[in-house]
PDB file of N, CA and C in Angstrom:
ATOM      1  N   UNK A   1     -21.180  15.812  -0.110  1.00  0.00           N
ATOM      2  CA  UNK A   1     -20.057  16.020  -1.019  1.00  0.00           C
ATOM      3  C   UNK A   1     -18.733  15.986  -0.253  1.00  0.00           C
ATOM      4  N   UNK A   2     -18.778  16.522   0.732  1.00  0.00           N
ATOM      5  CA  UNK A   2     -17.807  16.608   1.651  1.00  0.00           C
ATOM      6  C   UNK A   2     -16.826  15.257   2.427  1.00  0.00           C
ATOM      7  N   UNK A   3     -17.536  14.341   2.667  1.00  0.00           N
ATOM      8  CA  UNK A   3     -17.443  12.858   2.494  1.00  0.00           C
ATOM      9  C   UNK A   3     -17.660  12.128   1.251  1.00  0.00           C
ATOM     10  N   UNK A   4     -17.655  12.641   0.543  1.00  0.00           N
ATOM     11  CA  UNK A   4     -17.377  11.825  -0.668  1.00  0.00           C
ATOM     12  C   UNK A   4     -15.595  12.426  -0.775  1.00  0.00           C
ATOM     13  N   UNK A   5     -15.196  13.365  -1.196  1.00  0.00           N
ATOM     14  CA  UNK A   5     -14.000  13.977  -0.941  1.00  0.00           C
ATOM     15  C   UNK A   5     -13.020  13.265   0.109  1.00  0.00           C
ATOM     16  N   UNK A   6     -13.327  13.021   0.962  1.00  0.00           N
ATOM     17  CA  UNK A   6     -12.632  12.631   2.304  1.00  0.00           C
ATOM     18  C   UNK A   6     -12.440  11.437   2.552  1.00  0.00           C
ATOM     19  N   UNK A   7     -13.706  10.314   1.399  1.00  0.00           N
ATOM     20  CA  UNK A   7     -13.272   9.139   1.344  1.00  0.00           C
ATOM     21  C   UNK A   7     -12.461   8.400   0.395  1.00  0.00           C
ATOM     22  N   UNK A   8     -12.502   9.422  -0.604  1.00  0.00           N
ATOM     23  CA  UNK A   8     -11.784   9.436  -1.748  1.00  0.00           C
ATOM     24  C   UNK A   8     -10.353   9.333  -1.849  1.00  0.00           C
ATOM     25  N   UNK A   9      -9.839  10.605  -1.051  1.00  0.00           N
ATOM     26  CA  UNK A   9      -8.535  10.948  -0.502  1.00  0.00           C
ATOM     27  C   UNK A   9      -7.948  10.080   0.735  1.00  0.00           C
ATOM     28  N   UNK A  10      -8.905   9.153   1.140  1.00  0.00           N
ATOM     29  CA  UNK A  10      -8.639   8.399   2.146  1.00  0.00           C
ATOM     30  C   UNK A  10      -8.234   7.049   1.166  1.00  0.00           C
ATOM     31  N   UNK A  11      -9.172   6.728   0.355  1.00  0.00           N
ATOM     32  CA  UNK A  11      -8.616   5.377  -0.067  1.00  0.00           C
ATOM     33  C   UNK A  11      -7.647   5.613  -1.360  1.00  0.00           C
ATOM     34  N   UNK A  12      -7.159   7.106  -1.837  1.00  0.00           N
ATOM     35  CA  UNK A  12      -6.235   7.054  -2.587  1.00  0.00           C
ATOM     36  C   UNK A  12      -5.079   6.700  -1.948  1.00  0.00           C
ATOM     37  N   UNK A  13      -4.993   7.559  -0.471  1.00  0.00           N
ATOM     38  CA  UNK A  13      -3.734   7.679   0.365  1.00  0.00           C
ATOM     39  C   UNK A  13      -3.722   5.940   0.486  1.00  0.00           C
ATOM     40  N   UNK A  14      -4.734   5.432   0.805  1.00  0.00           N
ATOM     41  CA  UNK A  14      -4.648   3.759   1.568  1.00  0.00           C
ATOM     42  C   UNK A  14      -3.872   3.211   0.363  1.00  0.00           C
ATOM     43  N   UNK A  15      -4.471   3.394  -0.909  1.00  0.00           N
ATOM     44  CA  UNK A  15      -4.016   2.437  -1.508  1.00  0.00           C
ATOM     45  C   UNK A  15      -2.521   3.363  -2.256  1.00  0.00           C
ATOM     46  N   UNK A  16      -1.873   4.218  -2.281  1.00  0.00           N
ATOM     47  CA  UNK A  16      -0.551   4.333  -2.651  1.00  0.00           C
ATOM     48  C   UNK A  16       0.064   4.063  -1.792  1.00  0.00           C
ATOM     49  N   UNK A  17      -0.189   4.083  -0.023  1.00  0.00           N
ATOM     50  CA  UNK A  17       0.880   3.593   0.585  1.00  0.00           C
ATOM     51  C   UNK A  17       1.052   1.679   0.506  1.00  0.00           C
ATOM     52  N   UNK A  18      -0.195   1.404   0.270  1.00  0.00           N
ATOM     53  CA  UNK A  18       0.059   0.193   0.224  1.00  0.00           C
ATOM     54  C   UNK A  18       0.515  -0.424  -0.781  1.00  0.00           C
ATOM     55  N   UNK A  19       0.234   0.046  -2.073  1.00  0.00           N
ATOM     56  CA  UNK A  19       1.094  -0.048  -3.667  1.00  0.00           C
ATOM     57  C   UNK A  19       2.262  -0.271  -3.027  1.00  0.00           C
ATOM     58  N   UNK A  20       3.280   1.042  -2.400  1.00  0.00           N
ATOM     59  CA  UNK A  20       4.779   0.964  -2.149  1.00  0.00           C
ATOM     60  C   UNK A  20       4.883  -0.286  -1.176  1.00  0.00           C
ATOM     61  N   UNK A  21       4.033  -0.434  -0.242  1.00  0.00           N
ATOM     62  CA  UNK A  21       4.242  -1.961   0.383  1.00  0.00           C
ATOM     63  C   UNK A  21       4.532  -2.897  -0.156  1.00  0.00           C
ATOM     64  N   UNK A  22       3.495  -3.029  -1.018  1.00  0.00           N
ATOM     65  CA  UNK A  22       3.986  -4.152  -2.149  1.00  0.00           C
ATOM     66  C   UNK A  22       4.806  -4.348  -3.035  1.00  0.00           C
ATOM     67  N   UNK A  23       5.071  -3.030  -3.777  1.00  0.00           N
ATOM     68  CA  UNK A  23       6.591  -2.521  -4.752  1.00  0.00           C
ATOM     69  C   UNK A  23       8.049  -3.185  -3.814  1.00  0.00           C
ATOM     70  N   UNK A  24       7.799  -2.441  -2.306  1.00  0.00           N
ATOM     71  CA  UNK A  24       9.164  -3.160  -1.760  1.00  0.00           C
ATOM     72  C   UNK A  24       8.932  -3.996  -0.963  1.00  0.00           C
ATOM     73  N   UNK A  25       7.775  -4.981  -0.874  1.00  0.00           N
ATOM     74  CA  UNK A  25       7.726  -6.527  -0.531  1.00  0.00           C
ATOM     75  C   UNK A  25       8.571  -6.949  -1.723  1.00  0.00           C
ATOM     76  N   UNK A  26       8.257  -7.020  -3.274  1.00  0.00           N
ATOM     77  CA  UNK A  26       9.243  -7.304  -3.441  1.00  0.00           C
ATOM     78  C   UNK A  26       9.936  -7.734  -3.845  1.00  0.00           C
ATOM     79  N   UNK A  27      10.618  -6.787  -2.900  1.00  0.00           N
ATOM     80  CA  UNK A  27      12.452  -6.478  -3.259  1.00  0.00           C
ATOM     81  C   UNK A  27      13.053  -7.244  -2.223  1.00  0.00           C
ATOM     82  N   UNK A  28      12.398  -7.680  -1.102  1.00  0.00           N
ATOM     83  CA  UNK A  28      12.348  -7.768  -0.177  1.00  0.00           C
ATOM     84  C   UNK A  28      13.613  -9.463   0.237  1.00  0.00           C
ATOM     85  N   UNK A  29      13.129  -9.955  -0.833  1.00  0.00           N
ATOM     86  CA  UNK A  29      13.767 -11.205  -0.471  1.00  0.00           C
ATOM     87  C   UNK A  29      15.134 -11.401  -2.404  1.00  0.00           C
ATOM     88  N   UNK A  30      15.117 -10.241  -3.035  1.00  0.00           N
ATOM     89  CA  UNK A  30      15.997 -10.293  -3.699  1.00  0.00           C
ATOM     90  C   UNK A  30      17.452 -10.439  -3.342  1.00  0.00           C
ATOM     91  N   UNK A  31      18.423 -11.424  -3.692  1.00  0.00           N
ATOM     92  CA  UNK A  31      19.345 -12.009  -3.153  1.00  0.00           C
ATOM     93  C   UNK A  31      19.007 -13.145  -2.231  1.00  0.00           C
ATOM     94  N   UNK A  32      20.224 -13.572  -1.227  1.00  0.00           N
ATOM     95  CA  UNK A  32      20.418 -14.740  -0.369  1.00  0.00           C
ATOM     96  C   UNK A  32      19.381 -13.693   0.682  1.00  0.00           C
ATOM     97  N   UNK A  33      19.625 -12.631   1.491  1.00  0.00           N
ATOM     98  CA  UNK A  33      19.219 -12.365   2.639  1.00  0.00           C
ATOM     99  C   UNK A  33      18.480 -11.142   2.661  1.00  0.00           C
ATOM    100  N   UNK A  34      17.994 -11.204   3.517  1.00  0.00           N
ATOM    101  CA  UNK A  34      16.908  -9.756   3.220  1.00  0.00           C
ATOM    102  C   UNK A  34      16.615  -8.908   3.460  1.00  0.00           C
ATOM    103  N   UNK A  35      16.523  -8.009   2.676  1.00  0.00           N
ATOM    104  CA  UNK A  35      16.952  -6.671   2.229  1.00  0.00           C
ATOM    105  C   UNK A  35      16.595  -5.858   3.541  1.00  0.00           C
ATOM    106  N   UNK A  36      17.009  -5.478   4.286  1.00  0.00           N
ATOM    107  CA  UNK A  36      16.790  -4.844   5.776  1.00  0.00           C
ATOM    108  C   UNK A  36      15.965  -3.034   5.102  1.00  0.00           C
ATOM    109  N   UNK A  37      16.130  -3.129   4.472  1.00  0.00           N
ATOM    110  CA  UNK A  37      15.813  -1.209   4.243  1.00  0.00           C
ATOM    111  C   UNK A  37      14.077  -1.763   3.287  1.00  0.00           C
ATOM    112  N   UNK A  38      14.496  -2.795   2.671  1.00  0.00           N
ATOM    113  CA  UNK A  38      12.775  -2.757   1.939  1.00  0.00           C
ATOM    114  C   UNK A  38      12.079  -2.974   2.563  1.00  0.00           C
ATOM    115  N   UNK A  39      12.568  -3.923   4.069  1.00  0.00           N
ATOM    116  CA  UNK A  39      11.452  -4.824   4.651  1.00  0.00           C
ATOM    117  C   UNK A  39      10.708  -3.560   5.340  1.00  0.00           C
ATOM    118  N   UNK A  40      11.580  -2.909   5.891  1.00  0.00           N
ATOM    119  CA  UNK A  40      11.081  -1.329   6.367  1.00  0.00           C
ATOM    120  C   UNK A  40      10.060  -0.133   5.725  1.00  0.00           C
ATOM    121  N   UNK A  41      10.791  -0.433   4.597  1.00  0.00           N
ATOM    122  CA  UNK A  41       9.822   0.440   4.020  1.00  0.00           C
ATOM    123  C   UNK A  41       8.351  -0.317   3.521  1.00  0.00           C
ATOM    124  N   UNK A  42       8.802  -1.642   3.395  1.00  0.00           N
ATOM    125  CA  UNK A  42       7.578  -1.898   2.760  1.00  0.00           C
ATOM    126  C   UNK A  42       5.960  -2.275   3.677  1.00  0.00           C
ATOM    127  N   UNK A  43       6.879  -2.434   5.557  1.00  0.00           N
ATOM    128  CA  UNK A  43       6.229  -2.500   6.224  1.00  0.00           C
ATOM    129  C   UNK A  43       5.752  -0.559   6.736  1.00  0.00           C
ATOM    130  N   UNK A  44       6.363  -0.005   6.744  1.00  0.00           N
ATOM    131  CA  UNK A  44       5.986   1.347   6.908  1.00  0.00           C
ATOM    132  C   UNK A  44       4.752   1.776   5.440  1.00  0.00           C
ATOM    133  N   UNK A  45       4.364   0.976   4.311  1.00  0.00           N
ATOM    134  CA  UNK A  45       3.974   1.690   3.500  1.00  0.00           C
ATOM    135  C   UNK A  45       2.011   1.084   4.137  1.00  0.00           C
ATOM    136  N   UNK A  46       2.459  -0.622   4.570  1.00  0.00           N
ATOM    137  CA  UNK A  46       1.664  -1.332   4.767  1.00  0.00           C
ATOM    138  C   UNK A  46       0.919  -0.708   6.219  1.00  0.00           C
ATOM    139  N   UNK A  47       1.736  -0.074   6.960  1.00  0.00           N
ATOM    140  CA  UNK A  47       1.203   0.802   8.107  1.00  0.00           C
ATOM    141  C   UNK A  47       0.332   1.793   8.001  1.00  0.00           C
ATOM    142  N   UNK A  48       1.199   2.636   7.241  1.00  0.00           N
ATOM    143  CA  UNK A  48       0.385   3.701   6.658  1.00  0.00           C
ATOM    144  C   UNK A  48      -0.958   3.581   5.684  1.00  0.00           C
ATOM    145  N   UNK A  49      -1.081   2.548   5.204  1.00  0.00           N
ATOM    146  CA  UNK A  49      -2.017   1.883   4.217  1.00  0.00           C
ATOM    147  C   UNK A  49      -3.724   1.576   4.888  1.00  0.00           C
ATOM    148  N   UNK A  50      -3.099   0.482   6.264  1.00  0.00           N
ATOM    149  CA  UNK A  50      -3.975  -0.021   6.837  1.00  0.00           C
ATOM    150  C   UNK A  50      -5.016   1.188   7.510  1.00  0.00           C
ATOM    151  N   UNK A  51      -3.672   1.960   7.916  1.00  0.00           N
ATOM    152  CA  UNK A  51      -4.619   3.390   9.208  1.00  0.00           C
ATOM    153  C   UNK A  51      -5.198   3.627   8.098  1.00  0.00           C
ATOM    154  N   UNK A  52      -5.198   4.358   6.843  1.00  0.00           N
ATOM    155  CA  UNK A  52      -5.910   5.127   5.924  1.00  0.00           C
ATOM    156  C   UNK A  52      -7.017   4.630   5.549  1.00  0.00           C
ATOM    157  N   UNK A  53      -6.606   2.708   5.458  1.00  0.00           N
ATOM    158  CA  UNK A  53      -7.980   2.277   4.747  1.00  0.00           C
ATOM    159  C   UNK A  53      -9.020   1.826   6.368  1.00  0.00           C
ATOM    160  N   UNK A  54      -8.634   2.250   7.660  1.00  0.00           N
ATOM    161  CA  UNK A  54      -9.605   1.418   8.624  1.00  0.00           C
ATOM    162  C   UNK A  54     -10.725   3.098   8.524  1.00  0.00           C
ATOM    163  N   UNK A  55      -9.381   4.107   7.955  1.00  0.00           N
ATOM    164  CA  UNK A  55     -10.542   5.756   8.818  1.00  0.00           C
ATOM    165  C   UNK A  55     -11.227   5.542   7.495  1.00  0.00           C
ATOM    166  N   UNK A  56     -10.912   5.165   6.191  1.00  0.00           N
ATOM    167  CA  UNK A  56     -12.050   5.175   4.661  1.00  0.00           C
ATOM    168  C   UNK A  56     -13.308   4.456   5.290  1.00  0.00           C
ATOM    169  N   UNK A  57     -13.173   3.462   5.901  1.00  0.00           N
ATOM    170  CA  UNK A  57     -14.363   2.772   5.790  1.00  0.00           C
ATOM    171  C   UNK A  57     -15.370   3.446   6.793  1.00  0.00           C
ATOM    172  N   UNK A  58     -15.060   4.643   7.774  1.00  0.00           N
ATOM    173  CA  UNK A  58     -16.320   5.303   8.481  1.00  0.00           C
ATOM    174  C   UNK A  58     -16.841   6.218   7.429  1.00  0.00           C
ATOM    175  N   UNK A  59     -16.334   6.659   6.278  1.00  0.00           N
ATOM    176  CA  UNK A  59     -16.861   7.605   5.359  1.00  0.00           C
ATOM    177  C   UNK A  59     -17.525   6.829   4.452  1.00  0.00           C
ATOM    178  N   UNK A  60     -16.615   5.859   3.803  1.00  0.00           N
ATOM    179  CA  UNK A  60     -17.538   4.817   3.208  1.00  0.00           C
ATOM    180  C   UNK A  60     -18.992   4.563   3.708  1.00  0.00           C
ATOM    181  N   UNK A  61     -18.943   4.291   4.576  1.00  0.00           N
ATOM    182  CA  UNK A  61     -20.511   4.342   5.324  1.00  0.00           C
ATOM    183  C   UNK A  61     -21.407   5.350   5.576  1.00  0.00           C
ATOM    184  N   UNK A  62     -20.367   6.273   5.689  1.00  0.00           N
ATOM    185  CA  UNK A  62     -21.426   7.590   5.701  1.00  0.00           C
ATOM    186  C   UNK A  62     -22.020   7.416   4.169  1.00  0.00           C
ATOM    187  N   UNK A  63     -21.275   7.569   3.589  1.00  0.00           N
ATOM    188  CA  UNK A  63     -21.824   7.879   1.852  1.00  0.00           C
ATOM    189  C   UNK A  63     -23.019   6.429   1.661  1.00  0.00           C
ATOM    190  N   UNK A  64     -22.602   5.363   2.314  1.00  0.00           N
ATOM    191  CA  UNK A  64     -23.876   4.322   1.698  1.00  0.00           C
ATOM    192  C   UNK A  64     -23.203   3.328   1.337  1.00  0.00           C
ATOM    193  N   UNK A  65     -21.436   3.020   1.157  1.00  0.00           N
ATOM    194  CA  UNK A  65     -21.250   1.775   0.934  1.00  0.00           C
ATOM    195  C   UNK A  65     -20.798   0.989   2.376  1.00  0.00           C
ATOM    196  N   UNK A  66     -22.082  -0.175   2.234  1.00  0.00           N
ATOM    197  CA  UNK A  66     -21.607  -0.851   3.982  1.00  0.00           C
ATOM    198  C   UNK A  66     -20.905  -2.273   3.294  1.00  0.00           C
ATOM    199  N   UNK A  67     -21.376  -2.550   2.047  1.00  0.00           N
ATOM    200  CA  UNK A  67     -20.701  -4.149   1.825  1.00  0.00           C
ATOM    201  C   UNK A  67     -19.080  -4.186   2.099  1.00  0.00           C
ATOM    202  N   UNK A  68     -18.915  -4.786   3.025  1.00  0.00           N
ATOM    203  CA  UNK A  68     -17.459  -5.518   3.233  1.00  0.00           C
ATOM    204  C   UNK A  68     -16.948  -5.376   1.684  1.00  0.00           C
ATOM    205  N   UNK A  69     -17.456  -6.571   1.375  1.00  0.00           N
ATOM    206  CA  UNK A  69     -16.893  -6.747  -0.763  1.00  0.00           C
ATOM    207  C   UNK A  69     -16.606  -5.745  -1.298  1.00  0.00           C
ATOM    208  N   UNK A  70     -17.573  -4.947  -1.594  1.00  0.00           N
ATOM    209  CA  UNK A  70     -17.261  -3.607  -1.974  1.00  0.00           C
ATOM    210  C   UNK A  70     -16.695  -2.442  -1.660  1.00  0.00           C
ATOM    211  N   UNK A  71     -16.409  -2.415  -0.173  1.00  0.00           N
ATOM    212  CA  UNK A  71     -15.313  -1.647   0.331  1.00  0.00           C
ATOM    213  C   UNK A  71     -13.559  -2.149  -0.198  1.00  0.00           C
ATOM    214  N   UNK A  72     -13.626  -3.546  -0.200  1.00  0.00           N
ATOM    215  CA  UNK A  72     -12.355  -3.994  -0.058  1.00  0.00           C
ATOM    216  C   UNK A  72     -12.084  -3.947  -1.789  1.00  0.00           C
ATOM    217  N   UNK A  73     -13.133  -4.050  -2.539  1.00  0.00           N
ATOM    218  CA  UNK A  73     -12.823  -4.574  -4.292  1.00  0.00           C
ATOM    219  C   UNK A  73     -12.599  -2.608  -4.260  1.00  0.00           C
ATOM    220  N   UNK A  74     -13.161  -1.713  -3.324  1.00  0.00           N
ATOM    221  CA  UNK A  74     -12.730  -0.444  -4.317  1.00  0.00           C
ATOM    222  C   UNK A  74     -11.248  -0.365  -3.822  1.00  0.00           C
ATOM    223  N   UNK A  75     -10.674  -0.585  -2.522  1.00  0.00           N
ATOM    224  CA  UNK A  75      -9.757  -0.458  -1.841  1.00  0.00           C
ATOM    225  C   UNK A  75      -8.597  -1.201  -3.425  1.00  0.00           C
ATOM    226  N   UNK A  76      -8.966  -2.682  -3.644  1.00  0.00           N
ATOM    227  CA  UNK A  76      -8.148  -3.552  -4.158  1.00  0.00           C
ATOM    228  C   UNK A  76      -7.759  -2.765  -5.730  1.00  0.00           C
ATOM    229  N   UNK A  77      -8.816  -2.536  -6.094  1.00  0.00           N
ATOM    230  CA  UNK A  77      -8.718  -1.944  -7.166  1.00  0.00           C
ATOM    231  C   UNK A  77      -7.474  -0.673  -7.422  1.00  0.00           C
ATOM    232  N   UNK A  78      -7.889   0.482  -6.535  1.00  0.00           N
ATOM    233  CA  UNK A  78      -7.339   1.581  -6.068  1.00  0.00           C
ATOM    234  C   UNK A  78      -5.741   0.861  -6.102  1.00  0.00           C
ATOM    235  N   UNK A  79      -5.659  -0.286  -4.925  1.00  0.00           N
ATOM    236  CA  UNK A  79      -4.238  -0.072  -4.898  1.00  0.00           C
ATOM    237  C   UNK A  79      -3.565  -0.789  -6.023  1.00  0.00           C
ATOM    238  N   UNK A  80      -4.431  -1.583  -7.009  1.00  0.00           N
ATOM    239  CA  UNK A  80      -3.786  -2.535  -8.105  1.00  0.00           C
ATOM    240  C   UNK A  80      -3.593  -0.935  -9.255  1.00  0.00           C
ATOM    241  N   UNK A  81      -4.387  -0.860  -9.114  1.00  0.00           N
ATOM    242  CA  UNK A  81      -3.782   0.826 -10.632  1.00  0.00           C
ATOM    243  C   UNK A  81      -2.452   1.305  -9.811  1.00  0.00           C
ATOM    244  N   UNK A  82      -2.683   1.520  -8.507  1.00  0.00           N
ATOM    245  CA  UNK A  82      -1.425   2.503  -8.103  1.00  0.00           C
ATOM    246  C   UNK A  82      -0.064   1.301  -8.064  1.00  0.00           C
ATOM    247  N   UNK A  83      -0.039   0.420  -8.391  1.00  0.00           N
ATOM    248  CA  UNK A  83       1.075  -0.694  -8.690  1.00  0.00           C
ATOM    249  C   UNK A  83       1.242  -0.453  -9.781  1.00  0.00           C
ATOM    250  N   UNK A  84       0.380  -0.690 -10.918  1.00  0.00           N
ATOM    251  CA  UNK A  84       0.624  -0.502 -12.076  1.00  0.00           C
ATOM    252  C   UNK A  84       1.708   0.930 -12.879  1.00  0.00           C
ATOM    253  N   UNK A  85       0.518   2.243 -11.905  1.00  0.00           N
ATOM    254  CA  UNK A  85       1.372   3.196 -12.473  1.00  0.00           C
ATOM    255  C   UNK A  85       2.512   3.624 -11.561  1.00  0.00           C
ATOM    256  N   UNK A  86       2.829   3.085 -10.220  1.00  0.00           N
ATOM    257  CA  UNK A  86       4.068   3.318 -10.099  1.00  0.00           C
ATOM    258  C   UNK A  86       5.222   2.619 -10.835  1.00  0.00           C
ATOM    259  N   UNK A  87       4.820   1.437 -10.614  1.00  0.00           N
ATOM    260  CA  UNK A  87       5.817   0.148 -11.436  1.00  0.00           C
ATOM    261  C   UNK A  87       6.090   0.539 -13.350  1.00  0.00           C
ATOM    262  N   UNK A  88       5.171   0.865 -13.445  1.00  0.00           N
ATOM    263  CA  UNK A  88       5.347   1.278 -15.069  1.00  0.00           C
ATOM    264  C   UNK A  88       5.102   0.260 -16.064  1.00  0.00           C
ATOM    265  N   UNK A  89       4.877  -1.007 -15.464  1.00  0.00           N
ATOM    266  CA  UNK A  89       5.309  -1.867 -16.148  1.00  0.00           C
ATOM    267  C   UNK A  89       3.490  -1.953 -17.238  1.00  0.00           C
ATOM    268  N   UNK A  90       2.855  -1.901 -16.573  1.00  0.00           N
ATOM    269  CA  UNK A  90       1.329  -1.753 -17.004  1.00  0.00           C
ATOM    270  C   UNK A  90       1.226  -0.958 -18.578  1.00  0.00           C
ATOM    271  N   UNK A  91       2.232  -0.344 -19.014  1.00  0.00           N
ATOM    272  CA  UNK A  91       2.662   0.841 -20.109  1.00  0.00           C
ATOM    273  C   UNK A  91       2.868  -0.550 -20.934  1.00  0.00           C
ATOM    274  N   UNK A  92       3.511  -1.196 -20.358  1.00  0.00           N
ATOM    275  CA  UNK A  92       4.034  -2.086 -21.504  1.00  0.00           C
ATOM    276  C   UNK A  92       3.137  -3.488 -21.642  1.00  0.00           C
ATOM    277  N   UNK A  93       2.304  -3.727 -21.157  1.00  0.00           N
ATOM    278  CA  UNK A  93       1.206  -4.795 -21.186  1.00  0.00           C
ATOM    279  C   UNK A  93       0.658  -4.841 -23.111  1.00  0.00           C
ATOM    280  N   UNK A  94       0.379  -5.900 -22.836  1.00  0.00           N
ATOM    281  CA  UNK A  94      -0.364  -5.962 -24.761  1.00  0.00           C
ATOM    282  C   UNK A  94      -1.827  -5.548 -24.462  1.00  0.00           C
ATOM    283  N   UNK A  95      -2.457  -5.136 -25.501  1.00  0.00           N
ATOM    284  CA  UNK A  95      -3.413  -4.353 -25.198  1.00  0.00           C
ATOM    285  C   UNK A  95      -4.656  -5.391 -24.799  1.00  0.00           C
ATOM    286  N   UNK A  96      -4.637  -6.495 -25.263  1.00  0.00           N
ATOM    287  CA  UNK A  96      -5.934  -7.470 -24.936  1.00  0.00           C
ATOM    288  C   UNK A  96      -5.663  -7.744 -23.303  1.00  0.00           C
ATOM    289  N   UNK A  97      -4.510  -6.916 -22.482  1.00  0.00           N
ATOM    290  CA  UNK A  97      -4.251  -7.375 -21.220  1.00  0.00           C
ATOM    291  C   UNK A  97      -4.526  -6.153 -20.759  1.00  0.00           C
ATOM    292  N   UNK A  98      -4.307  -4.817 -20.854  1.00  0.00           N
ATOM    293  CA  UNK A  98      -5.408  -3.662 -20.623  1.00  0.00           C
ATOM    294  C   UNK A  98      -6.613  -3.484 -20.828  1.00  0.00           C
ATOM    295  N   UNK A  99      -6.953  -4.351 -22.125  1.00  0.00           N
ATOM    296  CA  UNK A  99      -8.333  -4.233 -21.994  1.00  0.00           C
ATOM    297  C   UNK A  99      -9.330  -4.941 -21.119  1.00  0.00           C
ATOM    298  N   UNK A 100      -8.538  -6.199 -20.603  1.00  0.00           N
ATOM    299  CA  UNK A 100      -9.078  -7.011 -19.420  1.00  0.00           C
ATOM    300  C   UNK A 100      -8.866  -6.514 -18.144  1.00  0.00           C
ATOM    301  N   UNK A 101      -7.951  -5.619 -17.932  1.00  0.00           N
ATOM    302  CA  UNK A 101      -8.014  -4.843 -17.084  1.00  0.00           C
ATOM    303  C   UNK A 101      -9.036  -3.683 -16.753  1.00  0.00           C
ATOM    304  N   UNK A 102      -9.103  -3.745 -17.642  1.00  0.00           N
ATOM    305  CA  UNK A 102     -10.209  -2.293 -17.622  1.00  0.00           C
ATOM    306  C   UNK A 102     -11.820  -2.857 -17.648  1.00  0.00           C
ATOM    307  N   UNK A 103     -11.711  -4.252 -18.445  1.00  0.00           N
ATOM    308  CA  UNK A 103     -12.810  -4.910 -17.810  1.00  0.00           C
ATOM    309  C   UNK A 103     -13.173  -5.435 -16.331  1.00  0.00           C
ATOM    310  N   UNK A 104     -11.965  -5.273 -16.214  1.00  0.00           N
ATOM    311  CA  UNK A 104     -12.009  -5.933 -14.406  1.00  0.00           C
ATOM    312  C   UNK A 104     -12.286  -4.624 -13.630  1.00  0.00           C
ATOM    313  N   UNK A 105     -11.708  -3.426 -14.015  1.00  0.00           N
ATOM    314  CA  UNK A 105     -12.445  -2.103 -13.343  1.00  0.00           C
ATOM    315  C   UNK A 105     -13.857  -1.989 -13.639  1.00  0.00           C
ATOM    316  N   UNK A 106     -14.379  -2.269 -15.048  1.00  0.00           N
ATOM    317  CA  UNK A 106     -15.754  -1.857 -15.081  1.00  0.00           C
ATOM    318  C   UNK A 106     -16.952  -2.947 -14.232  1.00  0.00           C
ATOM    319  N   UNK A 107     -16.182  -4.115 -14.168  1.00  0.00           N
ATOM    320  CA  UNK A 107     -16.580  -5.108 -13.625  1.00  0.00           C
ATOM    321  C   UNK A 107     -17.449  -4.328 -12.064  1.00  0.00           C
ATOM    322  N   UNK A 108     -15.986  -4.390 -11.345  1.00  0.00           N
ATOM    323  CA  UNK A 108     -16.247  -3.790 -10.007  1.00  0.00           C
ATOM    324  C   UNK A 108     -16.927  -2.585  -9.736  1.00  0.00           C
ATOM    325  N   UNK A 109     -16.876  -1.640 -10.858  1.00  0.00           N
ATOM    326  CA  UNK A 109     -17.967  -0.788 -10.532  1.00  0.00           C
ATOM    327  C   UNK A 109     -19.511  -0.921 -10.864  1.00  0.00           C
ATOM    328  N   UNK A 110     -19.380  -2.202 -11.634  1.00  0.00           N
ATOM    329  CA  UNK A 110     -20.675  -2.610 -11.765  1.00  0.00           C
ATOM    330  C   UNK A 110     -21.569  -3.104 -10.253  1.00  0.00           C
ATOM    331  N   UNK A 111     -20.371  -3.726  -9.449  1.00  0.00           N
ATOM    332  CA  UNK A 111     -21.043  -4.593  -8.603  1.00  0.00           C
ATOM    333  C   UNK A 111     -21.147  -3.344  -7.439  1.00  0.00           C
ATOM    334  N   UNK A 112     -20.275  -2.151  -7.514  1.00  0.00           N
ATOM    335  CA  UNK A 112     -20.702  -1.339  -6.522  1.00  0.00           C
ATOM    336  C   UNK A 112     -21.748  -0.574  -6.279  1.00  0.00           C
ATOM    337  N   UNK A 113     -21.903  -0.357  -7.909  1.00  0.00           N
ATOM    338  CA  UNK A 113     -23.369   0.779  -7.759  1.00  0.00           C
ATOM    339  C   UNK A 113     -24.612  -0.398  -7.830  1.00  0.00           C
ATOM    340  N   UNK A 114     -24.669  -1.683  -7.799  1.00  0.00           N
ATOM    341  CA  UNK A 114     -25.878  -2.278  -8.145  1.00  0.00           C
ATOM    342  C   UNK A 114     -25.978  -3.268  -6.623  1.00  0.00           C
ATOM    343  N   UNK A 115     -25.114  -3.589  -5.920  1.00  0.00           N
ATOM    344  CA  UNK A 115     -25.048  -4.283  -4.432  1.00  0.00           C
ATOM    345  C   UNK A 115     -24.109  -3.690  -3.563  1.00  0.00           C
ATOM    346  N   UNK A 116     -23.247  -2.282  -3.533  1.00  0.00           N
ATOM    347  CA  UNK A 116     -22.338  -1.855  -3.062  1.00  0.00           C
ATOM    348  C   UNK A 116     -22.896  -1.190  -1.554  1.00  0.00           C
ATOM    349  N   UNK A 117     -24.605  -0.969  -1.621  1.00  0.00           N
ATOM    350  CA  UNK A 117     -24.825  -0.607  -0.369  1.00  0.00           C
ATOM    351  C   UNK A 117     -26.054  -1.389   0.416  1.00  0.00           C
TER     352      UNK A 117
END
């Protein structure tokens, strides 16, 4: 249980810092020249992202998921919601585009619990 917890909190942290990576990638090239403060942050989010998601994947393994695929589709997943609900914009999607979304989550948890280890 204890590693389940720890990997959890590992690939939440991975994937919100890396959400903001991507939020201010970007911003990154808005205008002629580029944006000196996003490129920063968005490389500091991508820093922080990577360390979080290299220490997830020794817990990941402890718990039983070794597939590459399935480490990276929970990782991808994780950080595509945390885009969504930082950005906000996901609120305003039409619903046959949430609901494909949410098919694309059930998707991936299909493939985790049935080839994920």
């Amino acid at each position: 249980m204890k590693d389940l917890i720890i990997t959890s909190g590992l690939i939440l942290s991975s994937a919100i810092m890396d959400s903001q990576g991507f939020l201010h990638a970007a911003n990154i090239w808005k205008g002629r020249n580029v944006n000196t403060p996003e490129l920063f942050l968005s490389a500091a989010g991508f820093a922080g992202g990577i360390a979080a998601y290299w220490l997830s994947i020794k817990y990941l393994n402890r718990i039983g998921v070794i597939s590459p695929e399935i480490q990276t589709s929970i990782w991808m997943v994780t950080t595509l919601v945390g885009i969504a609900l930082v950005n906000r914009e996901f609120f305003s999607w039409q619903s046959i585009d949430k609901a494909v979304a949410l098919g694309v989550l059930a998707g991936i948890g299909w493939l985790a619990t049935r080839v994920g280890s």
